[in-house]
Protein backbone atom coordinates (compact mmCIF):
# COMPACT_ATOMS: atom_id res chain seq x y z
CA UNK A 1 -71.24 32.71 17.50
CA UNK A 2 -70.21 30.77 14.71
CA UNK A 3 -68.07 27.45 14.55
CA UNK A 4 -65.53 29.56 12.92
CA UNK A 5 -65.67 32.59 14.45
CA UNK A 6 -65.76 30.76 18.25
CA UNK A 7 -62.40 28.80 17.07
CA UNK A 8 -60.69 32.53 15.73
CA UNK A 9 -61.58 33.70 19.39
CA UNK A 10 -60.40 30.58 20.97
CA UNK A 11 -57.04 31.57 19.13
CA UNK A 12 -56.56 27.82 18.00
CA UNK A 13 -55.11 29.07 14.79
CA UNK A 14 -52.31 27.19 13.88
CA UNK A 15 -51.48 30.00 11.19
CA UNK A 16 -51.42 32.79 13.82
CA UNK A 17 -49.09 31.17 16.26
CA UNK A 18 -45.67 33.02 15.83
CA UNK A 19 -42.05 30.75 14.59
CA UNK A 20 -40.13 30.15 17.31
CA UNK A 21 -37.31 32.83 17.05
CA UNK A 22 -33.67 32.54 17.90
CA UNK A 23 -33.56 29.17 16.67
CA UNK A 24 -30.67 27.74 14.73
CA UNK A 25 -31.40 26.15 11.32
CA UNK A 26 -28.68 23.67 10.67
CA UNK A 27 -26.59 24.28 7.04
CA UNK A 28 -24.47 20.82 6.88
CA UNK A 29 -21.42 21.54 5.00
CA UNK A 30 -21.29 25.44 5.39
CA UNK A 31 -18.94 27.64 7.96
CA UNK A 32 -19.70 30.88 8.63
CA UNK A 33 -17.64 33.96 7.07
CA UNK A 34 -16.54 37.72 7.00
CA UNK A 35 -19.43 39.78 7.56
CA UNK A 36 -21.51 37.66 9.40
CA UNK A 37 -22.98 39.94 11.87
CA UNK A 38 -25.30 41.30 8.87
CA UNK A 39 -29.53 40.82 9.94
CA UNK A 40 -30.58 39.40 6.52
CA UNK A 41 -34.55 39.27 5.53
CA UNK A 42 -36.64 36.53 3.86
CA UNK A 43 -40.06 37.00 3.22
CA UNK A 44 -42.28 35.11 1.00
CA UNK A 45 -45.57 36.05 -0.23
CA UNK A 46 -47.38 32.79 -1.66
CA UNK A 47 -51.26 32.05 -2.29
CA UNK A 48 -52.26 30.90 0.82
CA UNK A 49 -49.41 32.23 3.35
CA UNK A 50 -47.27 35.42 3.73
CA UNK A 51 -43.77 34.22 5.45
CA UNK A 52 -40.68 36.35 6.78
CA UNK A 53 -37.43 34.85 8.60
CA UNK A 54 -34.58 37.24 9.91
CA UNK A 55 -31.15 35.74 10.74
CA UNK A 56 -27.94 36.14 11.25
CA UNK A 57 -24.85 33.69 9.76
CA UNK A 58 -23.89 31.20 12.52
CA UNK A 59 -21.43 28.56 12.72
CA UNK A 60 -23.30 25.89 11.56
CA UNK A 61 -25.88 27.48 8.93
CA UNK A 62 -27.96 30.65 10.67
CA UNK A 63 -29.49 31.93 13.48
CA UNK A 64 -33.19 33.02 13.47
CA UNK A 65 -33.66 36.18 15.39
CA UNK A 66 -37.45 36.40 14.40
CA UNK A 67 -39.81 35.79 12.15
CA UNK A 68 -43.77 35.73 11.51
CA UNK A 69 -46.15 33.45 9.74
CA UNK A 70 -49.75 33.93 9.09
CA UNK A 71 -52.25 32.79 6.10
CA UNK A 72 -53.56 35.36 4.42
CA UNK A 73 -55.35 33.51 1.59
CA UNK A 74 -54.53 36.33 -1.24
CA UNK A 75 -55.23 33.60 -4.00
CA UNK A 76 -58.57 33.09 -3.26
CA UNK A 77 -61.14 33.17 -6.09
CA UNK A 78 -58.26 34.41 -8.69
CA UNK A 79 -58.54 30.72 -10.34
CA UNK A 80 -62.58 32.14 -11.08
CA UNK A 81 -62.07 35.57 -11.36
CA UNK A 82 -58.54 36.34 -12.30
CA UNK A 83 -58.22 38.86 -9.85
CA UNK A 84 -56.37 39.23 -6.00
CA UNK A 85 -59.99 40.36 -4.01
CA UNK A 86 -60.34 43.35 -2.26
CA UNK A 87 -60.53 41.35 0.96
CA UNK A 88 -57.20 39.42 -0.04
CA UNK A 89 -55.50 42.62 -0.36
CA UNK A 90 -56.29 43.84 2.78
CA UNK A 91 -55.18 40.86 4.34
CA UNK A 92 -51.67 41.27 2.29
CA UNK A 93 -51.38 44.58 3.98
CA UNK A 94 -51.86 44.09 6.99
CA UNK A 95 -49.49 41.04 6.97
CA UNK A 96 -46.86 42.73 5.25
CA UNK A 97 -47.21 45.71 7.44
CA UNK A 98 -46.19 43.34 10.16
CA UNK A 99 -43.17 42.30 7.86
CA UNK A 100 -41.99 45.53 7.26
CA UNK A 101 -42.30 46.71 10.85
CA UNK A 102 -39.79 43.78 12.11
CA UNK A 103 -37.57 43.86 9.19
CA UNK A 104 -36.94 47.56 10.56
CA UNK A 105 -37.06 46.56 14.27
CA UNK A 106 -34.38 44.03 13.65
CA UNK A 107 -32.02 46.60 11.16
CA UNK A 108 -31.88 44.24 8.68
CA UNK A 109 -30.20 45.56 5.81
CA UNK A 110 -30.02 42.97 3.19
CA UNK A 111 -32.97 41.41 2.49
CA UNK A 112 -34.89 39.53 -0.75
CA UNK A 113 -38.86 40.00 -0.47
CA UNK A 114 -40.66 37.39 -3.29
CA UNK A 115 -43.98 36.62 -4.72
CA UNK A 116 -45.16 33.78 -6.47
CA UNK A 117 -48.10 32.09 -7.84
CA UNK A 118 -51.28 34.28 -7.00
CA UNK A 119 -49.06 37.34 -8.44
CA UNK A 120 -47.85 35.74 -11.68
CA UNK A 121 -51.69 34.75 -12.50
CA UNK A 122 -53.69 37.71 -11.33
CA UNK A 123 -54.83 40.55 -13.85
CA UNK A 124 -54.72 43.32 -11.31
CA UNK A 125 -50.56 41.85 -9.92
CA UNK A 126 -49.39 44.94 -11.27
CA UNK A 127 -51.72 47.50 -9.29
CA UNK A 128 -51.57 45.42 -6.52
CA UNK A 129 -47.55 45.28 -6.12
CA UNK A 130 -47.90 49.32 -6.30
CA UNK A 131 -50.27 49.37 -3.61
CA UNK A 132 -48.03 46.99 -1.36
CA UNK A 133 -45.22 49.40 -1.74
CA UNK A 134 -46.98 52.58 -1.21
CA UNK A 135 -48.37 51.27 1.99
CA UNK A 136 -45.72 49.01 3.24
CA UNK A 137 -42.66 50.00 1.99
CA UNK A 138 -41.83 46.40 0.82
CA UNK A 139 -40.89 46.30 -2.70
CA UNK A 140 -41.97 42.74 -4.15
CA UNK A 141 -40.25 40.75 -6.87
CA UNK A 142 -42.46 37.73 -8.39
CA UNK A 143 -40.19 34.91 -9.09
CA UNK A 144 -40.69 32.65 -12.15
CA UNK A 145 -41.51 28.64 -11.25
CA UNK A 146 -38.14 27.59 -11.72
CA UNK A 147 -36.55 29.76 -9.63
CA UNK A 148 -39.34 29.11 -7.26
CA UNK A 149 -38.46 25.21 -7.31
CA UNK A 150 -34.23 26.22 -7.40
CA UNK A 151 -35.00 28.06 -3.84
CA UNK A 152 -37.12 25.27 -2.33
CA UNK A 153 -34.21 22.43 -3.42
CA UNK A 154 -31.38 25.00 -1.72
CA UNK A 155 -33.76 25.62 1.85
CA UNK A 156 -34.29 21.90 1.95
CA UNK A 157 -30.57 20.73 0.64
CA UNK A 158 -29.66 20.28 4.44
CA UNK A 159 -32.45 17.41 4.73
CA UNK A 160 -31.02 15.21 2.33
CA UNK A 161 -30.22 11.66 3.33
CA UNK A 162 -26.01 12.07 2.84
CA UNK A 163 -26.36 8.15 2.48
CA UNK A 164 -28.95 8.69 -0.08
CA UNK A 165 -28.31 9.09 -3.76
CA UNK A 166 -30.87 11.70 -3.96
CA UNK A 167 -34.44 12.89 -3.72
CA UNK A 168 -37.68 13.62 -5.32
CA UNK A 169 -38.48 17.10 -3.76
CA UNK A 170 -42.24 19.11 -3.63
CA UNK A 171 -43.79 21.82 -2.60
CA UNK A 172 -47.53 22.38 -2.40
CA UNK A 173 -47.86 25.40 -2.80
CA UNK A 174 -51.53 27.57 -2.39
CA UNK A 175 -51.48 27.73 -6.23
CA UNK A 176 -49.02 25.77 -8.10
CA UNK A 177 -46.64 22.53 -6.86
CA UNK A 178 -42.96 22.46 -7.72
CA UNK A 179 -41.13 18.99 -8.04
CA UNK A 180 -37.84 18.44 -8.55
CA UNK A 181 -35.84 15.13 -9.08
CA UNK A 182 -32.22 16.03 -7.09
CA UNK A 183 -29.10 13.50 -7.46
CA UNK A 184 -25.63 13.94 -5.50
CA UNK A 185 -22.85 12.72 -7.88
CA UNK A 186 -20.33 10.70 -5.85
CA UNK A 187 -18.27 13.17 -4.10
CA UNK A 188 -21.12 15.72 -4.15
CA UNK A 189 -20.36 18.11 -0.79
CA UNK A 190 -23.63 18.58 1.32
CA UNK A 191 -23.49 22.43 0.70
CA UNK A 192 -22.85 22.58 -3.04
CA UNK A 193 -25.91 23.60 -5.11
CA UNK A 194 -28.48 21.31 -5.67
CA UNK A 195 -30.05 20.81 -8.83
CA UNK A 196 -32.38 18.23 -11.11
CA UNK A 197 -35.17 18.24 -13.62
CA UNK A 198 -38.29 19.99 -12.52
CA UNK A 199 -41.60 20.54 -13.00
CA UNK A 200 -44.60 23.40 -11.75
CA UNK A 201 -47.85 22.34 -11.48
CA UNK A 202 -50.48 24.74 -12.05
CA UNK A 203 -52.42 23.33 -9.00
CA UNK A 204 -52.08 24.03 -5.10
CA UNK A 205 -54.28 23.88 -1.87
CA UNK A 206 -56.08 26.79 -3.10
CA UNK A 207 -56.80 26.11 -6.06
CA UNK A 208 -57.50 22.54 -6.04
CA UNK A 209 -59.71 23.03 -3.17
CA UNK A 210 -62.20 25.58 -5.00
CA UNK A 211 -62.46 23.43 -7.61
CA UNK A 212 -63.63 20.26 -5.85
CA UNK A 213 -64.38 21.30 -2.57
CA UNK A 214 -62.24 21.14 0.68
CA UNK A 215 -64.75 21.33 3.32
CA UNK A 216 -66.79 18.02 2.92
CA UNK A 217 -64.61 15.65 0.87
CA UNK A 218 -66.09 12.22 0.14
CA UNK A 219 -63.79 9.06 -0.51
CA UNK A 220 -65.25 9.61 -4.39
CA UNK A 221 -63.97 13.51 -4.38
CA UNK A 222 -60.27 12.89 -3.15
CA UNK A 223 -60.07 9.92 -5.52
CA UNK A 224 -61.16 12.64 -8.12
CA UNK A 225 -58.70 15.60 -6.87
CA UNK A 226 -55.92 12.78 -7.19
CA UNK A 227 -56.37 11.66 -10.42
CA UNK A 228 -56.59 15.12 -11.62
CA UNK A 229 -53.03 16.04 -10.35
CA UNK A 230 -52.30 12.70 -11.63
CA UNK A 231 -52.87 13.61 -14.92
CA UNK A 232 -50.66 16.54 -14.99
CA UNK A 233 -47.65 14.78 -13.20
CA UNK A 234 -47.86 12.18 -16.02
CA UNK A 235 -45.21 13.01 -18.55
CA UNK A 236 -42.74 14.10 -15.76
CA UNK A 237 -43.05 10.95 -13.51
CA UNK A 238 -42.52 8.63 -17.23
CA UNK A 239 -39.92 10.96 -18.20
CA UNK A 240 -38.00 11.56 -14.21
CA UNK A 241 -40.31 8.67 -12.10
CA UNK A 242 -37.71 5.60 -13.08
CA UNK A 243 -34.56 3.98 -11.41
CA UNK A 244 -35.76 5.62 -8.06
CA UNK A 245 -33.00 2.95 -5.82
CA UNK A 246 -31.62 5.09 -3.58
CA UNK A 247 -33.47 7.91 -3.33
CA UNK A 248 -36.36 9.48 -0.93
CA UNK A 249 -39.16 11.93 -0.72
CA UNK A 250 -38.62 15.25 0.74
CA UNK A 251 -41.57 17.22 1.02
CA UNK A 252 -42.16 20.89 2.31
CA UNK A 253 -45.43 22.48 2.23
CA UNK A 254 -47.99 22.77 5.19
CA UNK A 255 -50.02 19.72 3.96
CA UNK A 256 -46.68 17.48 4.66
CA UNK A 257 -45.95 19.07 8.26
CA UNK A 258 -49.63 18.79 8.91
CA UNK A 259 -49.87 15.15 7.95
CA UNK A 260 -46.46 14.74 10.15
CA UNK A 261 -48.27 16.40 13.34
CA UNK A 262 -51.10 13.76 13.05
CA UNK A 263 -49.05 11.39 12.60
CA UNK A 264 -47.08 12.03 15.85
CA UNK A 265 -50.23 13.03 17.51
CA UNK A 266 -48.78 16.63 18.59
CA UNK A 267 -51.50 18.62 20.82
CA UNK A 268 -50.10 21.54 19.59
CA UNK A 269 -47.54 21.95 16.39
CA UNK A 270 -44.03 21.87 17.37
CA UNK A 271 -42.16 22.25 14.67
CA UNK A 272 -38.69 20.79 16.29
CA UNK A 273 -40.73 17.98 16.38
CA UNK A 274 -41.68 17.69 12.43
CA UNK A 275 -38.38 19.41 10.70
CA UNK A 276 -36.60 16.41 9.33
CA UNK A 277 -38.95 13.79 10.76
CA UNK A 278 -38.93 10.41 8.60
CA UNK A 279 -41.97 9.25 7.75
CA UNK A 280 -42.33 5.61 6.31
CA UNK A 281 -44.83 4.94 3.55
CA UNK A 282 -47.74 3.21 5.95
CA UNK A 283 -46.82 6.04 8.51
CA UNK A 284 -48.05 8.03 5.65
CA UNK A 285 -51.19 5.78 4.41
CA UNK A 286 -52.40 5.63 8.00
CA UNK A 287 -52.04 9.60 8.73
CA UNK A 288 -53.63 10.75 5.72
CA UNK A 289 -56.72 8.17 6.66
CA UNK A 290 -57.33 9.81 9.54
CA UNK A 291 -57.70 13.09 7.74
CA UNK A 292 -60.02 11.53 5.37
CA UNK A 293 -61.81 9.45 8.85
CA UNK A 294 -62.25 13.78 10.06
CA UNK A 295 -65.47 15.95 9.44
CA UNK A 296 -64.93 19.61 8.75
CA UNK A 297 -65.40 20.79 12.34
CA UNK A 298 -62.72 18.03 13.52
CA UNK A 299 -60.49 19.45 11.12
CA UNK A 300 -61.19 22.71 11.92
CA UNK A 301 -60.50 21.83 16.19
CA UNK A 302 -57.22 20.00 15.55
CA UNK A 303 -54.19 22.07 17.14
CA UNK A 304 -52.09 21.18 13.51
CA UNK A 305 -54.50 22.20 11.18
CA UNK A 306 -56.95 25.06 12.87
CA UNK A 307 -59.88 26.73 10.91
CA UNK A 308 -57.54 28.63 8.66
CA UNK A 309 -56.44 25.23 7.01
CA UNK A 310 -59.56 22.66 7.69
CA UNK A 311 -60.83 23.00 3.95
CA UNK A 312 -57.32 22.63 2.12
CA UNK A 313 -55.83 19.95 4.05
CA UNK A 314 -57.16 17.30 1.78
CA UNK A 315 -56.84 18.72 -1.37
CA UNK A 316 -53.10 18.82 0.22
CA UNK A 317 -53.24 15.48 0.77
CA UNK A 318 -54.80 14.71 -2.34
CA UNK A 319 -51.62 15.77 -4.22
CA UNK A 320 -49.31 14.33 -2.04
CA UNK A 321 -50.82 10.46 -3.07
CA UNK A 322 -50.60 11.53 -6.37
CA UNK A 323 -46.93 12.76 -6.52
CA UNK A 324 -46.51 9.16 -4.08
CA UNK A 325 -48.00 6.95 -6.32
CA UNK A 326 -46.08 8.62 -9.11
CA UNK A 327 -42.54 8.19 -7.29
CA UNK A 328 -43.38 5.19 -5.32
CA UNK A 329 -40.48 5.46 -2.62
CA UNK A 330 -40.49 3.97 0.65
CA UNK A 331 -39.78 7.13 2.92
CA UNK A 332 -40.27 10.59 3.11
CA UNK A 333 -38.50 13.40 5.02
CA UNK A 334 -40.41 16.20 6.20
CA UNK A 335 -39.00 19.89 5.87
CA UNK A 336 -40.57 22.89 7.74
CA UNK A 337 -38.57 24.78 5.41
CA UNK A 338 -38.66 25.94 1.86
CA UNK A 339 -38.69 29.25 -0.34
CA UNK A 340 -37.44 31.29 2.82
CA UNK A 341 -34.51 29.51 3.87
CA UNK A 342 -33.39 29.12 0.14
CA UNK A 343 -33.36 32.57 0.02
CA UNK A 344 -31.20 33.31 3.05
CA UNK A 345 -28.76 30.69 1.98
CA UNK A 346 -27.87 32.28 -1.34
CA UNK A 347 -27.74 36.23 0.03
CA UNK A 348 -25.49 34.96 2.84
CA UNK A 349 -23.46 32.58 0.39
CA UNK A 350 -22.85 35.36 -2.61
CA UNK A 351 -22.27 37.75 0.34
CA UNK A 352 -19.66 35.32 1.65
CA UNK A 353 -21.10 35.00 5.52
CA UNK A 354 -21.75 31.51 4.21
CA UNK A 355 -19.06 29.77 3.46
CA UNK A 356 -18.67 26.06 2.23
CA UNK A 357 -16.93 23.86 4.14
């Protein structure tokens, strides 16, 4: 048996380890409303992971009553051949099979079911959304970057420093990385909309892996996968990078709550552990040498990062130092939370179950 195959049938895959469910995902500044008993679906279908979370309004944000993780790689190869694989869609429906089948088990009725980068760049998208639906049911709408970077600054709002005068906020994504530069005016309240200048980058995990390699990454490699993010941050970080008192990282992405779980030396990932853990720069610097320190099969072992994610992890990593070095702040907070809670926020909020306070 292979090294791979022996760790899938150890089941040490960090991607195939269900969300905890009934948890309760804080909303600072928000009260819950009329109609609040409503199931409400999020489900995100991304380049590397497919991502659902049902919940109900609660007092103090919402209440997760389940929910289901698992990467599915459907970007792979599209950055060579410009086309979702016959493999990746088969993964996509099985996933989303599983989607549909607890969005139905759980009655949810309102519900907002997204795509993003491996759909807006693939050739065959079209076909491929008409298979989903046939097969699943689930009918998929792929999101534009901004509105893809608008719903990662509302999931995350609730992890901004209130003392802070804002944040620079990324995702790394499987394909692309959204950043956002977020400032509270004086007076701001924690649940108003969050918005800020923004940029996509047309690289992720996925794609910044295949073109450098992600299993056996040499000091001489990751200095070369960070320069070329580097170069396509430039004109935002002169233009957004400057008069940075005040303000914090606040990344989401599984490269950030990966390099948090090393960092805290978790035997297995628990993410009540890593949602809004602060992270100081040499926290970061030291956690991110250690991945660098790993060979592939280390990787590959490690309860936080599993076979599934042992050849993107650096390329992760990589862009992380770059978007670091190009806002050089002091601390980071780290969200295990993004696209999907953005979502639910804005169905419950326009539905009036979330109200703010």
């Amino acid at each position: 048996m292979g090294e791979e195959a022996r760790l899938r049938e150890s089941g040490r895959l960090r991607a195939d380890l269900p969300e905890p469910a009934a948890e309760r995902l804080p909303g600072r500044g928000f009260r819950r409303g009329p109609g609040s008993s409503t199931a409400y679906a999020a489900l995100d279908l991304g380049t590397n992971n497919c991502r659902l979370l049902i919940a109900r309004a609660a007092s103090d944000g919402f209440r997760v009553i389940d929910s289901f993780s698992r990467i599915i790689r459907l970007g792979e190869g599209i950055s060579t051949t410009g086309r979702i694989s016959e493999a990746a869609i088969a993964r996509a429906v099985g996933a989303l099979s599983v989607c549909g089948e607890k969005i139905r088990a759980k009655g949810a009725t309102r519900l907002r079911t997204i795509a993003t980068e491996a759909c807006r760049a693939a050739d065959n998208a079209d076909a491929f959304l008409g298979l989903i639906e046939r097969e699943t049911g689930i009918r998929l709408e792929v999101i534009d970057r901004e509105t893809e970077a608008r719903l990662a600054a509302v999931g995350c709002s609730p992890l901004l420093d209130p003392q802070a005068r804002g944040a620079v906020l990324f995702d790394i994504g499987g394909g692309s990385t959204e950043v956002v530069r977020i400032e509270r005016p004086a007076g701001m309240p924690q649940a108003a909309p969050v918005k800020g200048p923004w940029m996509s980058l047309p690289l992720g995990v996925v794609t910044l892996a295949e073109r450098f390699g992600g299993a056996d990454v040499t000091p001489a490699i990751y200095d070369a996968m960070v320069a070329e993010v580097a170069g396509h941050l430039g004109s935002f970080a002169a233009a957004h990078g400057r008069d940075l008192a005040g303000m914090h990282l606040l990344g989401t992405s599984g490269t950030v709550t990966t390099v948090a779980g090393i960092h805290l030396g978790l035997h297995h990932y628990d993410r009540r552990k890593v949602d809004g853990l602060w992270m100081a720069s040499g926290d970061l610097d030291r956690a991110v040498a250690r991945l660098l320190a790993m060979t592939y099969q280390e990787r590959a072992r490690n309860a936080c990062i599993g076979v599934e994610r042992a050849d993107l992890v650096l390329a992760g990593c990589a862009i992380l130092d770059a978007i670091r070095r190009a806002f050089p702040l002091p601390r980071l907070r780290v969200a295990d939370r993004g696209l999907r809670e953005g979502m639910l926020v804005e169905m419950m909020r326009v539905d009036g179950a979330l109200v703010a306070s």
